[in-house]
PDB file of N, CA and C in Angstrom:
ATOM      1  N   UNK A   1     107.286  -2.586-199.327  1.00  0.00           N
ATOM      2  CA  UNK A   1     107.239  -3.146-197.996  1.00  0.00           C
ATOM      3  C   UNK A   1     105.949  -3.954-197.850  1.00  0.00           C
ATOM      4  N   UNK A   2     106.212  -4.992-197.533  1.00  0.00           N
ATOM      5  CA  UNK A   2     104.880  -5.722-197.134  1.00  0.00           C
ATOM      6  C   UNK A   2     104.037  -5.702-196.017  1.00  0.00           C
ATOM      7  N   UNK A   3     102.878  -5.903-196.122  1.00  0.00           N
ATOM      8  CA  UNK A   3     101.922  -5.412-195.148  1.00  0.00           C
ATOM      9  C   UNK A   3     102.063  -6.334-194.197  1.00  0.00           C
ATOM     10  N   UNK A   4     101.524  -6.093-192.630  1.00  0.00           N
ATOM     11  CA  UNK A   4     101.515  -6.831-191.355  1.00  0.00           C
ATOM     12  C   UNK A   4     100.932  -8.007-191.169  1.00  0.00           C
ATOM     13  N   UNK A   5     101.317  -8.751-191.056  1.00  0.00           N
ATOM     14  CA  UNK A   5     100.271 -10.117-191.446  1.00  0.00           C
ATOM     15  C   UNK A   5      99.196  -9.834-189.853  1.00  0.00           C
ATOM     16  N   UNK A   6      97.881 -10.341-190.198  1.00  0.00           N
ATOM     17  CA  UNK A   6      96.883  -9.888-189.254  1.00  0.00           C
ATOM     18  C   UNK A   6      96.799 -11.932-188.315  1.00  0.00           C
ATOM     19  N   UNK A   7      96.664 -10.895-187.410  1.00  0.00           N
ATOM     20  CA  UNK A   7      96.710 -12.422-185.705  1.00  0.00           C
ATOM     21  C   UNK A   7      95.820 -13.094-186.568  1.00  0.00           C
ATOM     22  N   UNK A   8      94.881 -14.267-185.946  1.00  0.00           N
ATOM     23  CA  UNK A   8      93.784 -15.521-186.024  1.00  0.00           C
ATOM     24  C   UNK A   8      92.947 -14.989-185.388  1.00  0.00           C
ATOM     25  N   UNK A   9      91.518 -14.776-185.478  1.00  0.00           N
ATOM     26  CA  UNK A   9      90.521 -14.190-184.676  1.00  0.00           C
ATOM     27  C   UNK A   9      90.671 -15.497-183.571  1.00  0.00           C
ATOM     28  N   UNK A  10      90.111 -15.261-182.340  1.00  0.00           N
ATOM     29  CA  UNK A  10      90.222 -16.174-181.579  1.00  0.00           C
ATOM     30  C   UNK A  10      88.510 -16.078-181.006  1.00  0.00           C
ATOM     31  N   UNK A  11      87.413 -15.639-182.094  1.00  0.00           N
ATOM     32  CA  UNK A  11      86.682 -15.321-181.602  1.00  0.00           C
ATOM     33  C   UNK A  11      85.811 -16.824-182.197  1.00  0.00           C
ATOM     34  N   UNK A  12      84.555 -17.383-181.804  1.00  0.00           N
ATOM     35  CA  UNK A  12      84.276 -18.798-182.284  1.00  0.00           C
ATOM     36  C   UNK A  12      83.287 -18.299-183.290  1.00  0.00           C
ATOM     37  N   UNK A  13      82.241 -18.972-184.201  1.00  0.00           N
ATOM     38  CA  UNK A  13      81.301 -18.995-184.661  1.00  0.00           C
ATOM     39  C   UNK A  13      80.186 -18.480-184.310  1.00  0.00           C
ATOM     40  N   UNK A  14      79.774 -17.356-185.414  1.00  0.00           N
ATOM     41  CA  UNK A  14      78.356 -16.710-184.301  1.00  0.00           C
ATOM     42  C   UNK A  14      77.557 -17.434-184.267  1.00  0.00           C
ATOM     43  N   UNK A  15      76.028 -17.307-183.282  1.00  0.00           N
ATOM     44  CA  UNK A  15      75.460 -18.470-182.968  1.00  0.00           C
ATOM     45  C   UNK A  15      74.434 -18.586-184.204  1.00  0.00           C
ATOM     46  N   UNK A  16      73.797 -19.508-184.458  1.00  0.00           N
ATOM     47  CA  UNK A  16      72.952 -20.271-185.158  1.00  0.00           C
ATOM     48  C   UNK A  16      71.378 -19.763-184.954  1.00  0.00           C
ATOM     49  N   UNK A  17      70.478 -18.896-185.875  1.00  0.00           N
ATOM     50  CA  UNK A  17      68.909 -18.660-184.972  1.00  0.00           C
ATOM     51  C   UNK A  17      68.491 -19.702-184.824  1.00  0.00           C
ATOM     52  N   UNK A  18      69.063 -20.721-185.363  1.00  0.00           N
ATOM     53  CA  UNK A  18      68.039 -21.905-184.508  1.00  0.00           C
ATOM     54  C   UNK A  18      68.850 -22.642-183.274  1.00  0.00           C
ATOM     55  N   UNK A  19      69.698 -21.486-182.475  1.00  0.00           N
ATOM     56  CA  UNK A  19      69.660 -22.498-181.245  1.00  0.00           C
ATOM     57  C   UNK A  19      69.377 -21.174-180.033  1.00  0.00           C
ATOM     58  N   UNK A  20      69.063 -21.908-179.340  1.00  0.00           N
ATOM     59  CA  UNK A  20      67.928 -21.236-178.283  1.00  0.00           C
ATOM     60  C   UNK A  20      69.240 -20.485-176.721  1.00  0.00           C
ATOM     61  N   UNK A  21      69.149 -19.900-176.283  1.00  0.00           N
ATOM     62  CA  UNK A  21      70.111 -19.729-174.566  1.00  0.00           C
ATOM     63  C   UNK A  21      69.191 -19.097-173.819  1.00  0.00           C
ATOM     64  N   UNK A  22      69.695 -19.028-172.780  1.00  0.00           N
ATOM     65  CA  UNK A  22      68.883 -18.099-171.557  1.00  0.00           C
ATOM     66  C   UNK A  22      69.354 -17.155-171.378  1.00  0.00           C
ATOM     67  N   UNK A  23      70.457 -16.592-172.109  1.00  0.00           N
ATOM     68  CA  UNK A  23      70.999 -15.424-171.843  1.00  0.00           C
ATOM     69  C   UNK A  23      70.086 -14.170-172.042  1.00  0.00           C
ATOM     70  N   UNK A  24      69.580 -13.464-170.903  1.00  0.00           N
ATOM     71  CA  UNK A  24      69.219 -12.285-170.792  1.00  0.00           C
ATOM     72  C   UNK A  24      69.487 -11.117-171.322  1.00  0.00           C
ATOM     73  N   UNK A  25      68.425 -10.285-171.987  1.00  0.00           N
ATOM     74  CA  UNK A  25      69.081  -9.583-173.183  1.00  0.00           C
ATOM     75  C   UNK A  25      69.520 -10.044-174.992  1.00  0.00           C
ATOM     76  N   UNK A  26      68.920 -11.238-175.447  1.00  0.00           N
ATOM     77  CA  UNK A  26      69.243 -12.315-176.019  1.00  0.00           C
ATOM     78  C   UNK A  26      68.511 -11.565-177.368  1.00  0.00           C
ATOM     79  N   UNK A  27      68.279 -10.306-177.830  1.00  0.00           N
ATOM     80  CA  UNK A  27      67.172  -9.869-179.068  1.00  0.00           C
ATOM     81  C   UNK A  27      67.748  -9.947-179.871  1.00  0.00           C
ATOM     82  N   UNK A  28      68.037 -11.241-180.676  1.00  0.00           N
ATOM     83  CA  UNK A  28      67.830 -11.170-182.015  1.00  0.00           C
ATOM     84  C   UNK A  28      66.340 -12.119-182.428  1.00  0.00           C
ATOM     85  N   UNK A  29      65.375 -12.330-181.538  1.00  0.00           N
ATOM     86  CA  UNK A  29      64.531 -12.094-182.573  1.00  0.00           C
ATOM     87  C   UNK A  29      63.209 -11.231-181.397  1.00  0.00           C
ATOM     88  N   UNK A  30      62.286 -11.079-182.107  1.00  0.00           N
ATOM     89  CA  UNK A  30      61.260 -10.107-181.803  1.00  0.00           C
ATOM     90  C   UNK A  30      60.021 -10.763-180.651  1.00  0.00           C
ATOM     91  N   UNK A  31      59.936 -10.347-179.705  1.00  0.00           N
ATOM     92  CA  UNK A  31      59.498 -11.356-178.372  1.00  0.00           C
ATOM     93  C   UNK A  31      57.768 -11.394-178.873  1.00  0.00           C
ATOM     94  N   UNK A  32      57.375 -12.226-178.198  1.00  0.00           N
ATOM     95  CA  UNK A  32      56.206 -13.154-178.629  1.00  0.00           C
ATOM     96  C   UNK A  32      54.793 -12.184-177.996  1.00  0.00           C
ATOM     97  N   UNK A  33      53.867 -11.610-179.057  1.00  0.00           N
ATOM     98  CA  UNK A  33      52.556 -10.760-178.123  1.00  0.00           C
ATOM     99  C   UNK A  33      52.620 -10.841-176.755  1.00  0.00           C
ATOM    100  N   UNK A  34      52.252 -10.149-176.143  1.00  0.00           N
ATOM    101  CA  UNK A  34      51.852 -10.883-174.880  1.00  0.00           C
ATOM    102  C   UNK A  34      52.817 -10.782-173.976  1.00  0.00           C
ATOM    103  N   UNK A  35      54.194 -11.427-174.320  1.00  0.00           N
ATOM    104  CA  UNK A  35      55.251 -11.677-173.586  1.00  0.00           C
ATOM    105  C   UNK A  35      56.003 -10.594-172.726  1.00  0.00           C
ATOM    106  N   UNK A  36      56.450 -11.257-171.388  1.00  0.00           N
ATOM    107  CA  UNK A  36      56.467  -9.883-170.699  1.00  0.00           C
ATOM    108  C   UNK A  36      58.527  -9.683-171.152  1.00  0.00           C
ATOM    109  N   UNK A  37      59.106  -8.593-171.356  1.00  0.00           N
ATOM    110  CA  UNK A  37      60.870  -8.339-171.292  1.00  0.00           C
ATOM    111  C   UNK A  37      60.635  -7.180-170.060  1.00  0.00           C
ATOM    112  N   UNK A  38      62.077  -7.534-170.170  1.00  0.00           N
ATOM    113  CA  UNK A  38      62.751  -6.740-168.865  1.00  0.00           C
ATOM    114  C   UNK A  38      62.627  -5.214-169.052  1.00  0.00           C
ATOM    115  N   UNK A  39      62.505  -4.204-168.324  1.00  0.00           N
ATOM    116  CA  UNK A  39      62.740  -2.977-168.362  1.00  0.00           C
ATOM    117  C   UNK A  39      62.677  -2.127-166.368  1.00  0.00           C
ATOM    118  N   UNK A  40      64.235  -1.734-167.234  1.00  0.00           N
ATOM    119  CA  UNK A  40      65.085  -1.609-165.970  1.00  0.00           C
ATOM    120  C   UNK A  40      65.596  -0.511-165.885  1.00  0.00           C
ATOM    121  N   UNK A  41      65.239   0.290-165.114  1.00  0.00           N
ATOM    122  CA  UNK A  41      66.041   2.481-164.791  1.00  0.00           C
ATOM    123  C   UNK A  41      66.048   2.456-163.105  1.00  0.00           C
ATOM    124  N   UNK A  42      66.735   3.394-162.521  1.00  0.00           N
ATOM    125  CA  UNK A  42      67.101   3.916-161.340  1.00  0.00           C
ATOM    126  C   UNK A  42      66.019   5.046-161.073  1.00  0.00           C
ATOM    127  N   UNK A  43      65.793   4.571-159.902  1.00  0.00           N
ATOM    128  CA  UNK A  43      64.781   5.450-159.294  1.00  0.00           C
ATOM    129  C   UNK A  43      65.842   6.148-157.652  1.00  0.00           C
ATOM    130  N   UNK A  44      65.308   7.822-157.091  1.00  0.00           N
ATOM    131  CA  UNK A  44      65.547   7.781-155.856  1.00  0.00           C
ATOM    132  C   UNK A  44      65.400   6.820-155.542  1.00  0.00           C
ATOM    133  N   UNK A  45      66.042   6.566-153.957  1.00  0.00           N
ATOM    134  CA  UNK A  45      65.555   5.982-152.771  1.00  0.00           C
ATOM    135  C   UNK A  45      64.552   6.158-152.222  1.00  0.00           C
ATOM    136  N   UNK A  46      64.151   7.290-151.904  1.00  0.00           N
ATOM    137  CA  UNK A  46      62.660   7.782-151.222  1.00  0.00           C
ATOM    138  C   UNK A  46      61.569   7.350-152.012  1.00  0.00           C
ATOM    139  N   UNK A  47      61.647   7.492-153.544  1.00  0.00           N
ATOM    140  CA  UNK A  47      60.385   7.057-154.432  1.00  0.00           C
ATOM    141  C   UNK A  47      60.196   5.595-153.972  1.00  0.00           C
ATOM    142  N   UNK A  48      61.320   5.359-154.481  1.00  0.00           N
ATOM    143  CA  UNK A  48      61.384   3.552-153.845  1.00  0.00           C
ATOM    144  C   UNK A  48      60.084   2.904-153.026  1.00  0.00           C
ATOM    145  N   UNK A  49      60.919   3.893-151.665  1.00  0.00           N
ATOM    146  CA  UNK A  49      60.606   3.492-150.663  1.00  0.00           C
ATOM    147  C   UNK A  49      59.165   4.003-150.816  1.00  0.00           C
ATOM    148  N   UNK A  50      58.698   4.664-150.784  1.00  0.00           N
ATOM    149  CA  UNK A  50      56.994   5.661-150.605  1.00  0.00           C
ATOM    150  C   UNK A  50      56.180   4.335-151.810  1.00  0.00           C
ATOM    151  N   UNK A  51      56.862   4.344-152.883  1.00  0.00           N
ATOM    152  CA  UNK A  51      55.847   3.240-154.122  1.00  0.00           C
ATOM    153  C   UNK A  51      55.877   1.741-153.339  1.00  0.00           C
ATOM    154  N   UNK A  52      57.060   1.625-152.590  1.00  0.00           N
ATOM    155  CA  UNK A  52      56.695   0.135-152.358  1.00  0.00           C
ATOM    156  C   UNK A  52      55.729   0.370-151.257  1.00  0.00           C
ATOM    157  N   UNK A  53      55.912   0.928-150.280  1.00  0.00           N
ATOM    158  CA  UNK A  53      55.052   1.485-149.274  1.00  0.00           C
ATOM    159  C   UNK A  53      54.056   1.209-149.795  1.00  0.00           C
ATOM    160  N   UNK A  54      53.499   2.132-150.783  1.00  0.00           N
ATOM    161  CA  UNK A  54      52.063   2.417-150.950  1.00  0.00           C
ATOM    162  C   UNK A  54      51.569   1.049-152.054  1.00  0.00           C
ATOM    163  N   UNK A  55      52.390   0.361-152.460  1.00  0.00           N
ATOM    164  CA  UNK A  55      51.757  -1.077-152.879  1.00  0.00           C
ATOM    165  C   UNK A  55      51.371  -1.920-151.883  1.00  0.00           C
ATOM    166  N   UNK A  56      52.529  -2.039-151.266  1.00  0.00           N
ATOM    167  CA  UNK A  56      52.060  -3.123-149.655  1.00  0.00           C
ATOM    168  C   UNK A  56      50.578  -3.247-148.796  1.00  0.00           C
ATOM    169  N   UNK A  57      50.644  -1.382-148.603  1.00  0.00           N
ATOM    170  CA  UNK A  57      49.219  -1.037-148.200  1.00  0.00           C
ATOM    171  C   UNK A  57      48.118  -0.828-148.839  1.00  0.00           C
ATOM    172  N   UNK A  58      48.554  -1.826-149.913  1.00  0.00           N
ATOM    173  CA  UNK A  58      46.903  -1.644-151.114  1.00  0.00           C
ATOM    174  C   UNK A  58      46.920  -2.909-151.717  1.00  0.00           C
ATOM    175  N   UNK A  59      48.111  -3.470-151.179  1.00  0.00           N
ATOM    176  CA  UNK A  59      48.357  -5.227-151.323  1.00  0.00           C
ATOM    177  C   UNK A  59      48.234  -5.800-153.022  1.00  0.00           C
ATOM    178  N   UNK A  60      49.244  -4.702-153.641  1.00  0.00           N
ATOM    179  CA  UNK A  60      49.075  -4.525-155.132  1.00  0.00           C
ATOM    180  C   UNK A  60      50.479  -5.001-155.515  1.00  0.00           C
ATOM    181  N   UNK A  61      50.794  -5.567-156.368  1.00  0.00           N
ATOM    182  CA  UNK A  61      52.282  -6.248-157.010  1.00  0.00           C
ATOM    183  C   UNK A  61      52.807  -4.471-157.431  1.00  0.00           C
ATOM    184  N   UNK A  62      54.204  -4.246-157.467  1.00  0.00           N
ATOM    185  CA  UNK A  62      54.584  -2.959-157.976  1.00  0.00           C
ATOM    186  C   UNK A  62      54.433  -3.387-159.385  1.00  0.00           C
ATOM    187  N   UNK A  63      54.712  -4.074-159.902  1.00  0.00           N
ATOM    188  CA  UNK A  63      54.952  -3.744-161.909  1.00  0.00           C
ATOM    189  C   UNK A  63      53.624  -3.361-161.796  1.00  0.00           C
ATOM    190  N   UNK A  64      52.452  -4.246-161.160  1.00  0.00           N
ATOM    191  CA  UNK A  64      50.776  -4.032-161.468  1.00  0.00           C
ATOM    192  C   UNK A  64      50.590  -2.183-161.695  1.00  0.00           C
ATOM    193  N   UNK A  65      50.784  -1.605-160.339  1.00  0.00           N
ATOM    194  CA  UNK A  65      50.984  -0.345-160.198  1.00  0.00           C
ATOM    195  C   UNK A  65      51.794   0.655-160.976  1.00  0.00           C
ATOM    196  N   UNK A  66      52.758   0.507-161.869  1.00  0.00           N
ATOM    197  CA  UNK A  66      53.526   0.778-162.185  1.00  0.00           C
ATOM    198  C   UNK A  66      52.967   0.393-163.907  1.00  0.00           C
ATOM    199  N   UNK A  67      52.692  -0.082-164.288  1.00  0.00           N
ATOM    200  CA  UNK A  67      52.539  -0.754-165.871  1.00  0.00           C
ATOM    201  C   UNK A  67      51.018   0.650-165.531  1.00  0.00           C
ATOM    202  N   UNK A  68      49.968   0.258-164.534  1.00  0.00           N
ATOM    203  CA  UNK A  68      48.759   1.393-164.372  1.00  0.00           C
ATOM    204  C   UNK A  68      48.920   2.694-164.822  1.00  0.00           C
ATOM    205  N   UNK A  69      49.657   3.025-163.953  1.00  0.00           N
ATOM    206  CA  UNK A  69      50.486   4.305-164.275  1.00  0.00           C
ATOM    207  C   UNK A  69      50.639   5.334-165.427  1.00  0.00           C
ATOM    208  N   UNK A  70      51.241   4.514-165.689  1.00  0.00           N
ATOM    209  CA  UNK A  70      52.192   4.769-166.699  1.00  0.00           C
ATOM    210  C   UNK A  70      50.801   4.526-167.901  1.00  0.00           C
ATOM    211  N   UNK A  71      50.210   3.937-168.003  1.00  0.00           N
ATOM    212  CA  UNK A  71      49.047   4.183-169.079  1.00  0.00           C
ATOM    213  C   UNK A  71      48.156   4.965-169.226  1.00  0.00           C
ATOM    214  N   UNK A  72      47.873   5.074-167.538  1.00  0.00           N
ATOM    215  CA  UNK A  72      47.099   6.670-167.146  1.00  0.00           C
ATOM    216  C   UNK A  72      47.994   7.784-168.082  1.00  0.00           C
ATOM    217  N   UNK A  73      49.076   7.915-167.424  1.00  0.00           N
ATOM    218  CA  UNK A  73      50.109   8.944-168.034  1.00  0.00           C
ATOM    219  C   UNK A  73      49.898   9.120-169.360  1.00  0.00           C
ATOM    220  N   UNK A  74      50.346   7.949-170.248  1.00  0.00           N
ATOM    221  CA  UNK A  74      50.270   7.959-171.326  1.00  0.00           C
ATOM    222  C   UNK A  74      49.228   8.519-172.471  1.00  0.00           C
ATOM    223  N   UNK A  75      47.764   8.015-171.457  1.00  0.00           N
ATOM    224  CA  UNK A  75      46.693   8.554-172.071  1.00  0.00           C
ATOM    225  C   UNK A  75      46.303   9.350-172.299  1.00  0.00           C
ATOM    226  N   UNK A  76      46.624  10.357-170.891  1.00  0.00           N
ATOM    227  CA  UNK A  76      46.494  12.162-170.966  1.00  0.00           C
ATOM    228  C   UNK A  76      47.152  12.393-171.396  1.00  0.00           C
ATOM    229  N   UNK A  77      48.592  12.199-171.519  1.00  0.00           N
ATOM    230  CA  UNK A  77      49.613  13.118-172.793  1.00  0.00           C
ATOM    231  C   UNK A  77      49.613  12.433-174.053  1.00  0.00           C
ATOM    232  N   UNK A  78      48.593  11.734-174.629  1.00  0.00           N
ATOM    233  CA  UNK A  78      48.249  11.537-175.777  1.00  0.00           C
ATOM    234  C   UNK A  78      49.270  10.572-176.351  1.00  0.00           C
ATOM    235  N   UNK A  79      49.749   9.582-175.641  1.00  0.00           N
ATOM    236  CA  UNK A  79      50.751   8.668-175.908  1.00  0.00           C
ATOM    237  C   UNK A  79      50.042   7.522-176.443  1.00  0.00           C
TER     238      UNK A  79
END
């Protein structure tokens, strides 16, 4: 019995590293020193609300506060 003949991919050519998009999420290659990427999790509502709060009233950008943080953190638990 002969085997099933398989469909036509209908899928196109993968892309080329030398052509560039804006598509977000785009890692195939390794982002540049320095350069800031996205990083994105769910927080409560209340945290939310209390961190933006308490940036506003210290007239601080949240990532600023938030990148701080998190290095403090890091430092005492030996990260």
């Amino acid at each position: 019995m002969a085997a099933p003949s398989k469909k036509p991919s209908t899928k196109g050519a993968p892309p080329k590293l030398s052509d560039t998009t804006s598509v977000v999420g785009n890692n195939t290659e390794k982002p540049e020193a320095g350069e800031e990427v996205p990083c994105n999790f769910r927080v409560d509502p209340e945290f939310k609300r209390r961190f933006k709060t308490f940036c506003v009233a210290h007239d601080r950008e949240m990532k600023k506060v938030f990148v701080e943080a998190m290095e403090e953190y890091m430092e005492k638990r030996g990260g």
